[in-house]
C-alpha atoms as a PDB file:
ATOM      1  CA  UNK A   1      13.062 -25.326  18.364  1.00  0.00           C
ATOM      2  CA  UNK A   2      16.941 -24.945  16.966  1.00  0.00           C
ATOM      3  CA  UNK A   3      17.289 -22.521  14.552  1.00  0.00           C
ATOM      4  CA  UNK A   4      20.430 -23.557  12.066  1.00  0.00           C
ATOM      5  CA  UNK A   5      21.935 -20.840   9.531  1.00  0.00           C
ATOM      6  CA  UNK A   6      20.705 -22.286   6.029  1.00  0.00           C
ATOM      7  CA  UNK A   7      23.715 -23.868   4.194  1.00  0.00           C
ATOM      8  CA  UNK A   8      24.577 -21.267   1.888  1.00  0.00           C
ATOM      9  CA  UNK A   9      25.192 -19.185   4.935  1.00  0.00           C
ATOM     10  CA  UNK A  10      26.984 -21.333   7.367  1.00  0.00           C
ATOM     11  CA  UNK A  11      30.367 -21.468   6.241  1.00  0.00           C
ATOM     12  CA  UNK A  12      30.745 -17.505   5.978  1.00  0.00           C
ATOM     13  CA  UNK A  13      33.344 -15.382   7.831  1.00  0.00           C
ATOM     14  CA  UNK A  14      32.565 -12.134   9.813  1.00  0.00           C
ATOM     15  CA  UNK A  15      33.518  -9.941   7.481  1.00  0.00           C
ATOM     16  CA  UNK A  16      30.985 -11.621   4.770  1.00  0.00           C
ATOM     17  CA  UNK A  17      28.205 -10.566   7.749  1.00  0.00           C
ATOM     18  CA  UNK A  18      30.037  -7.071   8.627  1.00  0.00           C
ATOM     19  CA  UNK A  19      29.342  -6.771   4.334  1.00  0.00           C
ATOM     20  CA  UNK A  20      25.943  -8.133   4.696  1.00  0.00           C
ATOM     21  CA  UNK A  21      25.498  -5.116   7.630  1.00  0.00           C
ATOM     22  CA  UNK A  22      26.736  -2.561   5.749  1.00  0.00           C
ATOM     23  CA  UNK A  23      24.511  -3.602   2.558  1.00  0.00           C
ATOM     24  CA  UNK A  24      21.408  -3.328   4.779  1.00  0.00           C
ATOM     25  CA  UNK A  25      23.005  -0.052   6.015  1.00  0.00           C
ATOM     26  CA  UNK A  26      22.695   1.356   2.785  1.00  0.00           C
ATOM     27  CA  UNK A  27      19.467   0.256   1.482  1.00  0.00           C
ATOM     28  CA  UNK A  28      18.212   1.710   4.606  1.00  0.00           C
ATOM     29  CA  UNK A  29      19.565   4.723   3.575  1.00  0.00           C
ATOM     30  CA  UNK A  30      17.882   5.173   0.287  1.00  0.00           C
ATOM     31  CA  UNK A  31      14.666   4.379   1.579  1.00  0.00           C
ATOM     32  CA  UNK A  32      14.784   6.940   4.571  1.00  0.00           C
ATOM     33  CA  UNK A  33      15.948   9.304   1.672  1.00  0.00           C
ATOM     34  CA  UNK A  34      13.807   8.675  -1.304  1.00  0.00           C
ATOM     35  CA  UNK A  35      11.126   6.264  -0.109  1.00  0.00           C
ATOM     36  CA  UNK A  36      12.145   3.223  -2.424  1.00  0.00           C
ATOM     37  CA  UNK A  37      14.581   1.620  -3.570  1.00  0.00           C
ATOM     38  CA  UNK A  38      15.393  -0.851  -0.240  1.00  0.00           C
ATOM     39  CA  UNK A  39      15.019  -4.087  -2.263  1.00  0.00           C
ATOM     40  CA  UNK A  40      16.090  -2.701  -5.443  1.00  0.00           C
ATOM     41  CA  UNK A  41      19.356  -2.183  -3.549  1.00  0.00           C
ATOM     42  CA  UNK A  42      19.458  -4.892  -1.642  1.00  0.00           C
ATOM     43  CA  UNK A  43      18.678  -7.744  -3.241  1.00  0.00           C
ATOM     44  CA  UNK A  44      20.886  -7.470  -6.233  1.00  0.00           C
ATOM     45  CA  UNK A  45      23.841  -6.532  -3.878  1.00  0.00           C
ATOM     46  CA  UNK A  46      23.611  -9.860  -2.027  1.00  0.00           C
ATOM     47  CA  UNK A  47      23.161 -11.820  -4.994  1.00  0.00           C
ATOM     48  CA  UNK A  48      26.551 -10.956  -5.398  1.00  0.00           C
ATOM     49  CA  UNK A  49      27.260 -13.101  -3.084  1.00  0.00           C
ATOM     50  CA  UNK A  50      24.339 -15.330  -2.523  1.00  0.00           C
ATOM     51  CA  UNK A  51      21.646 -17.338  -3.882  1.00  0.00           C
ATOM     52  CA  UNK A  52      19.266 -14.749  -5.735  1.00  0.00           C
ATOM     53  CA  UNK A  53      16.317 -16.890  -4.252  1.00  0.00           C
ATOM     54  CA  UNK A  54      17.586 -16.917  -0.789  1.00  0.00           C
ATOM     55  CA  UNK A  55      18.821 -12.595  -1.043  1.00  0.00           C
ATOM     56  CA  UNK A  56      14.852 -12.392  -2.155  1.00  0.00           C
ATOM     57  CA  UNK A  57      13.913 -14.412   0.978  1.00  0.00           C
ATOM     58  CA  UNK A  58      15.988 -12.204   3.245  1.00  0.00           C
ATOM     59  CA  UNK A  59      14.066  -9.187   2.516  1.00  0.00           C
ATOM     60  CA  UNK A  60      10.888 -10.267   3.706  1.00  0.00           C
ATOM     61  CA  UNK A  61      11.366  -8.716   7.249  1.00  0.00           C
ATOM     62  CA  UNK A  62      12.672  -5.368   6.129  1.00  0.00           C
ATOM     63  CA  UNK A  63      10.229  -4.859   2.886  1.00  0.00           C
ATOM     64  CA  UNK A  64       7.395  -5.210   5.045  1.00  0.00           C
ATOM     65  CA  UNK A  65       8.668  -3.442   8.099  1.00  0.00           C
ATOM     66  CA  UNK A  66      10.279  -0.772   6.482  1.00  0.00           C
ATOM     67  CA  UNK A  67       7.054  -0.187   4.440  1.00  0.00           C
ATOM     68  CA  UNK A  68       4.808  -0.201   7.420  1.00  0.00           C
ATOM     69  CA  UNK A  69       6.323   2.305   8.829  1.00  0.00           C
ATOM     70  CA  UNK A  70       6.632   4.786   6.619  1.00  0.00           C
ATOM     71  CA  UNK A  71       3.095   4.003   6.189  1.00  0.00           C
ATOM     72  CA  UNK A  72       2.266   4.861   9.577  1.00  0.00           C
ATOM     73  CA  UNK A  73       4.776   7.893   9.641  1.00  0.00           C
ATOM     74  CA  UNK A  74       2.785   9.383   6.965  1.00  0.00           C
ATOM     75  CA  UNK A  75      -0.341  11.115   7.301  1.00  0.00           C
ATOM     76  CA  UNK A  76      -1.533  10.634   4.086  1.00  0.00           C
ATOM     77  CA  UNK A  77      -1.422   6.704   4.070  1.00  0.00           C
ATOM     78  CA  UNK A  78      -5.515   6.169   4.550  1.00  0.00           C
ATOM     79  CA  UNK A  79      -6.159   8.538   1.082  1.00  0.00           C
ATOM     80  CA  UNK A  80      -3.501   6.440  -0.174  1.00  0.00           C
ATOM     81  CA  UNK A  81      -4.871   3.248   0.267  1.00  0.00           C
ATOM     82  CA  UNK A  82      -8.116   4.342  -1.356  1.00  0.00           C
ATOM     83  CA  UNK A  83      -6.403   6.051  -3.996  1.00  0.00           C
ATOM     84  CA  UNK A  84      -4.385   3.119  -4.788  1.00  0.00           C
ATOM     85  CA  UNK A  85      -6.668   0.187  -4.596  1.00  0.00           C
ATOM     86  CA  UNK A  86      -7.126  -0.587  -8.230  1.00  0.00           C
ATOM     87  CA  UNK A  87      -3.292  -0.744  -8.798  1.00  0.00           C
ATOM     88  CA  UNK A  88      -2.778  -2.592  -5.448  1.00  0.00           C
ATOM     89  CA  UNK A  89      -5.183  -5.600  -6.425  1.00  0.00           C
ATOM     90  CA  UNK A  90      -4.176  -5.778 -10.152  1.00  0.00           C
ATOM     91  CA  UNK A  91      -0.287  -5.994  -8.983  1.00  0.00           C
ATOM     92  CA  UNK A  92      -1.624  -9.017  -6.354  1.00  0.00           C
ATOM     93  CA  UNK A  93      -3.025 -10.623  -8.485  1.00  0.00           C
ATOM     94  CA  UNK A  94      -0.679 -10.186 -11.516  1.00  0.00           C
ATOM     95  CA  UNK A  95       1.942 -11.536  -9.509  1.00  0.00           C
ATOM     96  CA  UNK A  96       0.137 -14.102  -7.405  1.00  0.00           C
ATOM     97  CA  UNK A  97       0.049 -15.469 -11.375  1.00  0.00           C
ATOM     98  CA  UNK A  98       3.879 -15.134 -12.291  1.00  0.00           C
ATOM     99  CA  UNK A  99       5.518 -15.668  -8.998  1.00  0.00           C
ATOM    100  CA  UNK A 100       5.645 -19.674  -9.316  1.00  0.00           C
ATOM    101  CA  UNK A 101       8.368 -18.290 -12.175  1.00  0.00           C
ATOM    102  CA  UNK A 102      10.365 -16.970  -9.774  1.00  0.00           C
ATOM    103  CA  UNK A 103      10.266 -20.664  -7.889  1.00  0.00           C
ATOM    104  CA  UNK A 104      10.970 -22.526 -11.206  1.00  0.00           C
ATOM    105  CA  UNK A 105      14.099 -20.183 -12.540  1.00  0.00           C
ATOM    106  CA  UNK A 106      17.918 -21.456 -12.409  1.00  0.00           C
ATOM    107  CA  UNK A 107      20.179 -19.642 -10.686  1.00  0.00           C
ATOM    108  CA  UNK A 108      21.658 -18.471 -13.626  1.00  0.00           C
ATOM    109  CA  UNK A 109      18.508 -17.576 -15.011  1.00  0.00           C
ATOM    110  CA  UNK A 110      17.275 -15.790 -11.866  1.00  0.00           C
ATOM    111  CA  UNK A 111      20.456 -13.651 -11.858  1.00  0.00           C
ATOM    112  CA  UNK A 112      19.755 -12.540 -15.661  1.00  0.00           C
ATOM    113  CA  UNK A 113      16.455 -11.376 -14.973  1.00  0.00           C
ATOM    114  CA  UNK A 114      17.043 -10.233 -11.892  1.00  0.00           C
ATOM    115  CA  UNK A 115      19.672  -7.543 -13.979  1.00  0.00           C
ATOM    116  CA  UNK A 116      17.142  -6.780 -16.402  1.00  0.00           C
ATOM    117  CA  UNK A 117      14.808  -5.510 -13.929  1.00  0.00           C
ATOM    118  CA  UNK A 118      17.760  -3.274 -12.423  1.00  0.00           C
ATOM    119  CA  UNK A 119      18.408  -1.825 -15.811  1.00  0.00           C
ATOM    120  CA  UNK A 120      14.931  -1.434 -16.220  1.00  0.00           C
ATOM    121  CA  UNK A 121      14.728   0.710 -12.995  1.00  0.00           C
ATOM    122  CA  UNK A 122      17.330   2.832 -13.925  1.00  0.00           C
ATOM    123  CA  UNK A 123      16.026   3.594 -17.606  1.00  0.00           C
ATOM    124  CA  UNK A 124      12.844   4.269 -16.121  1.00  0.00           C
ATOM    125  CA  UNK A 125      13.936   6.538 -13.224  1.00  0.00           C
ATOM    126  CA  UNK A 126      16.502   8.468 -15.756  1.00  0.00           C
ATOM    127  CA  UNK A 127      13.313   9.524 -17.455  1.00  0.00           C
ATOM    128  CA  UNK A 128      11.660  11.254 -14.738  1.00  0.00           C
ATOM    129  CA  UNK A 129       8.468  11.226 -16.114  1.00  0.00           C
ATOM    130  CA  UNK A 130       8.142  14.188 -18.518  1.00  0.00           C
ATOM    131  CA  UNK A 131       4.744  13.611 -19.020  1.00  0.00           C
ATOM    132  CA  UNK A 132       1.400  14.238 -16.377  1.00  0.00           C
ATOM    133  CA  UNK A 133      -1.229  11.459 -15.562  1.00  0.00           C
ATOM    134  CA  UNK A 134      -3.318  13.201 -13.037  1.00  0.00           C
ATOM    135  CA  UNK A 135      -6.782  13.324 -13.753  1.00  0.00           C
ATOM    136  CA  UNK A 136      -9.257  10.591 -15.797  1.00  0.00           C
ATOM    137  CA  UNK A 137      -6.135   8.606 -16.378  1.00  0.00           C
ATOM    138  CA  UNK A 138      -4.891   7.996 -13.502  1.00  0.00           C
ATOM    139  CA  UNK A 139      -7.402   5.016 -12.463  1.00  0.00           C
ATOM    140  CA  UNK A 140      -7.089   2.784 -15.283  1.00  0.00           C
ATOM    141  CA  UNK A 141      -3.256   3.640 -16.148  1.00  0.00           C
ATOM    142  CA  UNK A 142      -3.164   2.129 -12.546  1.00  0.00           C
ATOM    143  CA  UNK A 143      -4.741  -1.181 -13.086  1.00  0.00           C
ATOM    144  CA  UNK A 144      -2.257  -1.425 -16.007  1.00  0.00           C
ATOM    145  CA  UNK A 145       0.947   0.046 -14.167  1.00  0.00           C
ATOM    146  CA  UNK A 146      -0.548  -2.742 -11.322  1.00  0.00           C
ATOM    147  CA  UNK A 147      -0.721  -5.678 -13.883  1.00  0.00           C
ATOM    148  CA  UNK A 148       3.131  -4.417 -15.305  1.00  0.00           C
ATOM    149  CA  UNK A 149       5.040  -4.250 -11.925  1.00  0.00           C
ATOM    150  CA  UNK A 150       3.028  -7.699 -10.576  1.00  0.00           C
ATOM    151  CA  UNK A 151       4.714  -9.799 -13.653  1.00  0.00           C
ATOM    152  CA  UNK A 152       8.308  -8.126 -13.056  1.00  0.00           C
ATOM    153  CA  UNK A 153       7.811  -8.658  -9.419  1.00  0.00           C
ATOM    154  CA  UNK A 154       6.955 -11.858 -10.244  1.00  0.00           C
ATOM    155  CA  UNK A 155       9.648 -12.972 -11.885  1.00  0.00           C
ATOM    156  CA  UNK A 156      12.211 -10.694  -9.750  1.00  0.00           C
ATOM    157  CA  UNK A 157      11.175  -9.492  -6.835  1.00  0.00           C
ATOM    158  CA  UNK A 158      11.196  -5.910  -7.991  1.00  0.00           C
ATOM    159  CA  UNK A 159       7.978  -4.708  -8.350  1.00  0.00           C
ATOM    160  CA  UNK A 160       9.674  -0.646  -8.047  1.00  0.00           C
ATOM    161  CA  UNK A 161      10.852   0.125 -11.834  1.00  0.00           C
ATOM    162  CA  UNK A 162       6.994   0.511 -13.028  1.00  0.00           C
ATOM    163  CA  UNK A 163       5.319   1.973  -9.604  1.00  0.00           C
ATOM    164  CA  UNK A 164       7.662   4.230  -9.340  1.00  0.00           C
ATOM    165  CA  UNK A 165       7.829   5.963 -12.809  1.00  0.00           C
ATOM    166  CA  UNK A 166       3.877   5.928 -12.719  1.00  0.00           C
ATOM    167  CA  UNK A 167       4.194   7.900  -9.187  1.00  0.00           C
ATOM    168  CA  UNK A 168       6.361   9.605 -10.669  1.00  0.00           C
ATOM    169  CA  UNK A 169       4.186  10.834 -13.543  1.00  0.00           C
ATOM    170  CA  UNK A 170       1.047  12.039 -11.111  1.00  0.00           C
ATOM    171  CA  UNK A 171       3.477  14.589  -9.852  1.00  0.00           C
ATOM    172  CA  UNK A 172       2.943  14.154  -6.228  1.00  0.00           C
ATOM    173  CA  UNK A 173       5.122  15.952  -3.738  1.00  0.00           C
ATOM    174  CA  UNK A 174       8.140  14.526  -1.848  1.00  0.00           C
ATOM    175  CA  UNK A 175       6.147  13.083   1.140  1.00  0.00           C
ATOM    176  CA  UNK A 176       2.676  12.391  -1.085  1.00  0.00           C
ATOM    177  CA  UNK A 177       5.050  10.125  -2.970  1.00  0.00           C
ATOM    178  CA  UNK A 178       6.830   8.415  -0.077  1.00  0.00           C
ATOM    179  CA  UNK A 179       3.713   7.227   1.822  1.00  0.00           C
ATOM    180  CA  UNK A 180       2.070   6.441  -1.575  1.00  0.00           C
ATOM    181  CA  UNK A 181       4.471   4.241  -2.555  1.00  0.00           C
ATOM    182  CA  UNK A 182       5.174   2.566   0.896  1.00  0.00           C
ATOM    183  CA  UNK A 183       1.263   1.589   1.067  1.00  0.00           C
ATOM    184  CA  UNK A 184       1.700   0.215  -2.380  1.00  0.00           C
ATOM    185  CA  UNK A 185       4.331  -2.096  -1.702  1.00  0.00           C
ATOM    186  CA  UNK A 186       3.117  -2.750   2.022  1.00  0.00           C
ATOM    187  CA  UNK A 187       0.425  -4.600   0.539  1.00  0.00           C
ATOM    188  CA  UNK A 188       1.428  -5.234  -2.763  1.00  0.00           C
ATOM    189  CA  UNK A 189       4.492  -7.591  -1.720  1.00  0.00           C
ATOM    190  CA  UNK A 190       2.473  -9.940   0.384  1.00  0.00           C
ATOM    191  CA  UNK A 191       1.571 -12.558  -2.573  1.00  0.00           C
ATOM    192  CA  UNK A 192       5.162 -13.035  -3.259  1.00  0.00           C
ATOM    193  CA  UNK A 193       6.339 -13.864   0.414  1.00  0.00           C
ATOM    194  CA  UNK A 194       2.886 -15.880   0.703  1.00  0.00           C
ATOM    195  CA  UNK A 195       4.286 -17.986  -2.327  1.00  0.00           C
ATOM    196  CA  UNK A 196       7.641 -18.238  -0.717  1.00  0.00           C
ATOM    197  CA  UNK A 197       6.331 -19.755   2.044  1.00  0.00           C
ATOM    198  CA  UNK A 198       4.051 -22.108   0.411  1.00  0.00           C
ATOM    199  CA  UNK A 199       6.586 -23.457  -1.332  1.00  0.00           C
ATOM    200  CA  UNK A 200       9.345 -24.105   1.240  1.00  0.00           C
ATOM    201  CA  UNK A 201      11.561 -21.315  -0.118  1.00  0.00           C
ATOM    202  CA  UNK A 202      10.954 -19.139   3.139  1.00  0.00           C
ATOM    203  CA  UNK A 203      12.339 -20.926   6.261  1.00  0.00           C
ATOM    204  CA  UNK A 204      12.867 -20.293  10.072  1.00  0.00           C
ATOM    205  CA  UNK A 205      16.503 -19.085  10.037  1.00  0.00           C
ATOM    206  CA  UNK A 206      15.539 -17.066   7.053  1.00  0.00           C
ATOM    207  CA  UNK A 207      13.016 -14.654   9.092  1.00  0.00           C
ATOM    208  CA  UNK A 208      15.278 -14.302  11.847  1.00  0.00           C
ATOM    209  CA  UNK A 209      18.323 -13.222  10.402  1.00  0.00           C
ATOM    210  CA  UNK A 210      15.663 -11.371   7.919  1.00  0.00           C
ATOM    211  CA  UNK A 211      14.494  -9.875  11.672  1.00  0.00           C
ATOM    212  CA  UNK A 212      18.066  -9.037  12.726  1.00  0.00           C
ATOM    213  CA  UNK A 213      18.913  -7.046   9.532  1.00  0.00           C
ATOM    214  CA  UNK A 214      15.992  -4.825  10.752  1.00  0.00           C
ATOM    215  CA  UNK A 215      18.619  -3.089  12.743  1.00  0.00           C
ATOM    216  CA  UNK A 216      20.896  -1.978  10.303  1.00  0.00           C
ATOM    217  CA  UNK A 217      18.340  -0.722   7.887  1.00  0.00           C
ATOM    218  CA  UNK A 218      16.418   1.090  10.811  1.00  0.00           C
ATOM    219  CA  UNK A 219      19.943   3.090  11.227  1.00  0.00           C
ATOM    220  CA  UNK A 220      19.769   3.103   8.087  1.00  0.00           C
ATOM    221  CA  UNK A 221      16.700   5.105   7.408  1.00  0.00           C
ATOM    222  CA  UNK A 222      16.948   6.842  10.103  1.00  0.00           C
ATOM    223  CA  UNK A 223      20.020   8.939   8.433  1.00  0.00           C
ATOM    224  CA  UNK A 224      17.994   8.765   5.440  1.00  0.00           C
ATOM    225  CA  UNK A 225      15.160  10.556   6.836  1.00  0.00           C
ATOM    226  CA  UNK A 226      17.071  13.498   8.305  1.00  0.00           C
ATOM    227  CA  UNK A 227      19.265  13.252   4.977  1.00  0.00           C
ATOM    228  CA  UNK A 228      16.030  13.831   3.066  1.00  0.00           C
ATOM    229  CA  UNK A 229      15.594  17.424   3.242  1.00  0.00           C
ATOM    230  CA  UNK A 230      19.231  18.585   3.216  1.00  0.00           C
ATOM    231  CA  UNK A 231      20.874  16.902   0.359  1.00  0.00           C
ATOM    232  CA  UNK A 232      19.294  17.585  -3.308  1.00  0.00           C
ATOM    233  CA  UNK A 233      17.219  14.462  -4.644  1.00  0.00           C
ATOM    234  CA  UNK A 234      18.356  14.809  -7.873  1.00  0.00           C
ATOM    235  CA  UNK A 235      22.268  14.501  -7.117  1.00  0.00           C
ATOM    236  CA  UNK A 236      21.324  11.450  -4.652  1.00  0.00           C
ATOM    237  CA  UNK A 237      19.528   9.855  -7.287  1.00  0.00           C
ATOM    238  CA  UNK A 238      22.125  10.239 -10.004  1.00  0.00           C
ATOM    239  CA  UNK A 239      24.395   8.541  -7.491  1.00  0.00           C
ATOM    240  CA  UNK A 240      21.938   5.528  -7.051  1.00  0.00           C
ATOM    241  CA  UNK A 241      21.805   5.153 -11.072  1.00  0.00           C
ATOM    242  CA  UNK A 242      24.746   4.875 -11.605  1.00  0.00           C
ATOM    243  CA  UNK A 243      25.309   2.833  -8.673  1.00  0.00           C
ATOM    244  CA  UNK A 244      22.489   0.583  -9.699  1.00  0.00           C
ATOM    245  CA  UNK A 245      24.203   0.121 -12.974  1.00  0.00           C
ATOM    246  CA  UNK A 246      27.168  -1.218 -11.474  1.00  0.00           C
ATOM    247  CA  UNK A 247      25.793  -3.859  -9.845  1.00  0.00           C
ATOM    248  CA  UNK A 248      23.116  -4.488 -12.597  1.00  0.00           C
ATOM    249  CA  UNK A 249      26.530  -5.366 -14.790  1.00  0.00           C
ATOM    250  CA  UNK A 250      27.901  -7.250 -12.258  1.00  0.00           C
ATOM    251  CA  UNK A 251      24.882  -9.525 -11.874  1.00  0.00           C
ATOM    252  CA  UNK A 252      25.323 -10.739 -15.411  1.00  0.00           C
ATOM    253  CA  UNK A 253      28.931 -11.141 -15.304  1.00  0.00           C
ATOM    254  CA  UNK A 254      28.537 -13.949 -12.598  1.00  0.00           C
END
């Protein structure tokens, strides 16, 4: 079977794909460091460049790889995946709902909300969560939080804003949080690829150089992961706000 670059793709220089490396680079890096933020990176960068559809259909690979293993990495992942059931199946099935949206959006469109769910993220994470929801809450403030992050992930691809400010909220520790969240999205993403693929929008070329990028943002994490308990979280993710504000602009500038 021949395997040609889609066409939004085939006309590009090297440099465009030494970019494209270095992107993946750094989303690797965040989520070796912090535990999220890969496609919330990622996928607005190379909308910058690209299609917002086909930057969303690049990510498949990495999401679910990059989840997986920090999953496995994590010795709290089987607690985590009863814990975290009720959320899991309300954000599945929320966004098993909203993700023909997604499908039916203009370009235009897709890059407007795709910048709302940035800014969203970063108003969310500058909170920090003041506020506890460990105990009776936590269960049904799930299903909700689930149901929330399934329609923006829907609609986006971004399902992190919501999950993470609800982590966020249960005060779990550094690694709790990490292979919480990665079990969360491991299993929470697969409706929206599903629908990708149903429809057409996920395609041959698109998984491998999806696969390829894996080796960047293994690199990637890799530094993250040794970065994690040396640097202070709360400078790094200052950096990534405002960072993530940048690009948020950007994306409705073009």
């Amino acid at each position: 079977m021949t395997l040609s670059l889609p066409p939004e793709l085939a006309d590009f220089t090297a440099w465009f794909w030494l970019a494209g490396g270095l992107v993946f680079f750094l989303g690797g890096i965040v989520k070796g460091t912090l535990g999220v933020g890969l496609p919330l990176l990622v996928v607005p960068l190379l909308s910058l460049g690209l299609p917002t559809s086909l930057a969303i259909s690049l990510m498949v690979v990495p999401v679910l790889a990059a989840n997986a293993w920090q999953t496995y990495d994590n010795r709290s992942s089987r607690g985590n995946m009863r814990r975290f059931a009720p959320l899991v199946i309300s954000l599945v099935i929320s966004m098993a709902a909203t993700v023909s949206m997604t499908l039916g959006l203009s370009a235009s469109a897709l890059n407007a909300m795709m910048a709302i769910a940035v800014l969203v993220a970063v108003a969310l994470m500058a909170l920090n969560s003041p506020f506890s929801l460990a105990g009776p809450l936590e269960k049904p403030v799930g299903v909700l939080v689930g149901a929330l992050a399934g329609i923006l992930g829907g609609v986006s691809s971004l399902t992190g804003p919501i999950i993470i400010s609800y982590l966020m909220a249960l005060k779990l520790k550094r690694e709790e949080f990490i292979g919480s969240v990665s079990v969360i999205y491991l299993f929470g993403l697969v409706p929206l690829y599903a629908s990708l693929a149903f429809h057409g929008r996920l395609q041959w070329s698109h998984l491998v150089i999806s696969t390829i990028a894996m080796v960047p943002i293994m690199l990637g994490m890799a530094l993250g992961k040794c970065l994690r308990g040396r640097i202070s979280e709360e400078w790094f993710r200052r950096t990534l706000l405002l960072f993530l504000l940048g690009i948020a602009f950007a994306l409705l500038l073009k």
